[in-house]
Protein backbone atom coordinates (compact mmCIF):
# COMPACT_ATOMS: atom_id res chain seq x y z
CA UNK A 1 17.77 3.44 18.55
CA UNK A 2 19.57 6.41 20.11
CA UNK A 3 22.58 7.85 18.89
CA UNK A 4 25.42 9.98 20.97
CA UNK A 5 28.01 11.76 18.94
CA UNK A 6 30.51 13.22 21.03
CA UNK A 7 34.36 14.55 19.91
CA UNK A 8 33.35 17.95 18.48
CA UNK A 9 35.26 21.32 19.36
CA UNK A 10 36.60 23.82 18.45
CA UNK A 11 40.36 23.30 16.40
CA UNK A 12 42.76 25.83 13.51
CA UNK A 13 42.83 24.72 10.24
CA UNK A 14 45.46 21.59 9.60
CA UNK A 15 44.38 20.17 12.85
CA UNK A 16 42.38 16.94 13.69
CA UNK A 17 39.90 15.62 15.47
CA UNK A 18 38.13 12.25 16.23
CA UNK A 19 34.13 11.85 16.76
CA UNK A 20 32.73 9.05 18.30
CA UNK A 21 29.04 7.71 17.73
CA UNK A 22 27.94 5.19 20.41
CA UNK A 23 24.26 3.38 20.09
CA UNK A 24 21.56 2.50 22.47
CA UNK A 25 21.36 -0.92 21.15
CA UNK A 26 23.38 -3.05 19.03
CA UNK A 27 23.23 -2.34 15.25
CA UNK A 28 23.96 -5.28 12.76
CA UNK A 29 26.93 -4.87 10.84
CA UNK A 30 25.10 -5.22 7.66
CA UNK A 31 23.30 -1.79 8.32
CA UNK A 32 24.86 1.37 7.12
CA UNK A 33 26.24 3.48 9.63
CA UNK A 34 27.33 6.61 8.92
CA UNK A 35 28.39 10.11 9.59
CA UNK A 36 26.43 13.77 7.65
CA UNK A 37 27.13 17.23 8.24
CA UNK A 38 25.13 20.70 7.75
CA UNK A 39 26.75 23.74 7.24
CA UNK A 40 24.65 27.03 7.86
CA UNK A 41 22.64 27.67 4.72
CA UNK A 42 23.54 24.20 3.22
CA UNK A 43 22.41 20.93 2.61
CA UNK A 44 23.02 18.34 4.86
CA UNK A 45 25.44 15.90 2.98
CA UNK A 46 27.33 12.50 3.35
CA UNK A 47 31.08 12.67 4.92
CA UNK A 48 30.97 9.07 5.41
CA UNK A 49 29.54 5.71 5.48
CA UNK A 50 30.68 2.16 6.37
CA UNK A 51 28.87 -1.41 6.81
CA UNK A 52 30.18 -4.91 6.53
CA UNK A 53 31.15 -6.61 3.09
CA UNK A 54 31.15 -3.08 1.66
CA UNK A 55 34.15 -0.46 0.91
CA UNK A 56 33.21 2.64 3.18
CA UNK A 57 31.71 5.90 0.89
CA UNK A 58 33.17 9.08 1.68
CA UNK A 59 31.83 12.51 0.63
CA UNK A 60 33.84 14.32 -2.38
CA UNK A 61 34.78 16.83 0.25
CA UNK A 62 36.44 15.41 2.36
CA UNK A 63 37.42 11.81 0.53
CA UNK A 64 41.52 12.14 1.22
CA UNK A 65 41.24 13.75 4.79
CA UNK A 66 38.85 11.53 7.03
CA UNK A 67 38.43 8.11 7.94
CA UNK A 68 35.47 6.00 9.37
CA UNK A 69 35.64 2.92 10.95
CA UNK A 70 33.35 0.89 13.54
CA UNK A 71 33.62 -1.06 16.37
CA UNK A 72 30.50 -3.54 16.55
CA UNK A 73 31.32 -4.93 19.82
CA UNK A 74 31.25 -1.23 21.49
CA UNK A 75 28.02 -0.32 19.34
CA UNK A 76 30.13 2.51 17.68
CA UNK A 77 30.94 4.56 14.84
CA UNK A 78 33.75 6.87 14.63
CA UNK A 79 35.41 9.61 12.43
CA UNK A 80 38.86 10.77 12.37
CA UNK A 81 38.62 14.13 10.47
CA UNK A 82 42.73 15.55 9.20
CA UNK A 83 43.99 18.36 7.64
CA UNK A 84 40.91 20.28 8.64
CA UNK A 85 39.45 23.61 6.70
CA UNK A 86 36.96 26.27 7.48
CA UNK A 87 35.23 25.00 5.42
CA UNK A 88 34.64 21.72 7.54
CA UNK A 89 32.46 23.70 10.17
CA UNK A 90 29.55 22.24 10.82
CA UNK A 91 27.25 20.42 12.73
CA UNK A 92 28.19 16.46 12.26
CA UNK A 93 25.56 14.21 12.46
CA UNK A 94 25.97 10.53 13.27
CA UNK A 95 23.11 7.87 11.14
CA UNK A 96 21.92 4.62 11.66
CA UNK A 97 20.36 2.94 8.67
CA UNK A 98 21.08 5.55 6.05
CA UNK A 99 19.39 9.04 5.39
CA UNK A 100 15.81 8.00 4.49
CA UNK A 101 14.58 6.33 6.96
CA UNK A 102 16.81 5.66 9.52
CA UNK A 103 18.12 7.01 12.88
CA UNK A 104 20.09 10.16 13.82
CA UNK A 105 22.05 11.11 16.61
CA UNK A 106 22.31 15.21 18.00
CA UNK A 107 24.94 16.30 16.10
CA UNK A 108 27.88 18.00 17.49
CA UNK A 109 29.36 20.97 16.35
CA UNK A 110 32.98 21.29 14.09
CA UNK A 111 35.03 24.55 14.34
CA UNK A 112 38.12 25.17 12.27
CA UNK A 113 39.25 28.59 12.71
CA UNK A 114 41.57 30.01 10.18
């Protein structure tokens, strides 16, 4: 499975943006899909997770300010990321099948400029 995140950019604090995750191939709803970020010099970590029959997870970080939701029809994942910080930039990853062992898109790259 391939993964394309797209949606990144460059944005001042308080402002939004939306990434978008599209797959190669169909992904059952059942399997977590899911978006990470890395920060220079730190971990990567969860922002947020969602599959079917499940409430999504969100990271502590970011828990009041972002949203995920999926469209299985399209084969996408997406993100809608508010009241951003600088503390938000980083390089957002999009996963397929969790962090262990499953897929992981390119990343793109999250600016908030103060």
């Amino acid at each position: 499975v391939q993964l394309q995140a797209s949606g990144g950019g460059l944005v001042q604090a308080g402002g939004s943006l939306r990434l978008s995750c599209v797959a190669s191939e169909s992904i059952h709803s059942s399997i977590r899909m899911g978006w990470y970020r890395q920060a220079p010099g730190k971990q990567r970590e969860l922002v947020a997770s969602i599959r079917s029959g499940r409430d999504p997870d969100y990271g502590d970080s970011v828990e009041d300010r972002v949203t995920i939701s999926r469209d299985n029809a399209k084969k996408s994942v997406y993100l809608q990321l508010n009241s951003l910080k600088p503390e938000d930039t980083a390089i957002y990853y999009c996963n397929a099948g969790g962090p262990r062992n499953g897929f992981w898109g390119q990343g793109t790259l999250v600016t908030v400029s103060s």
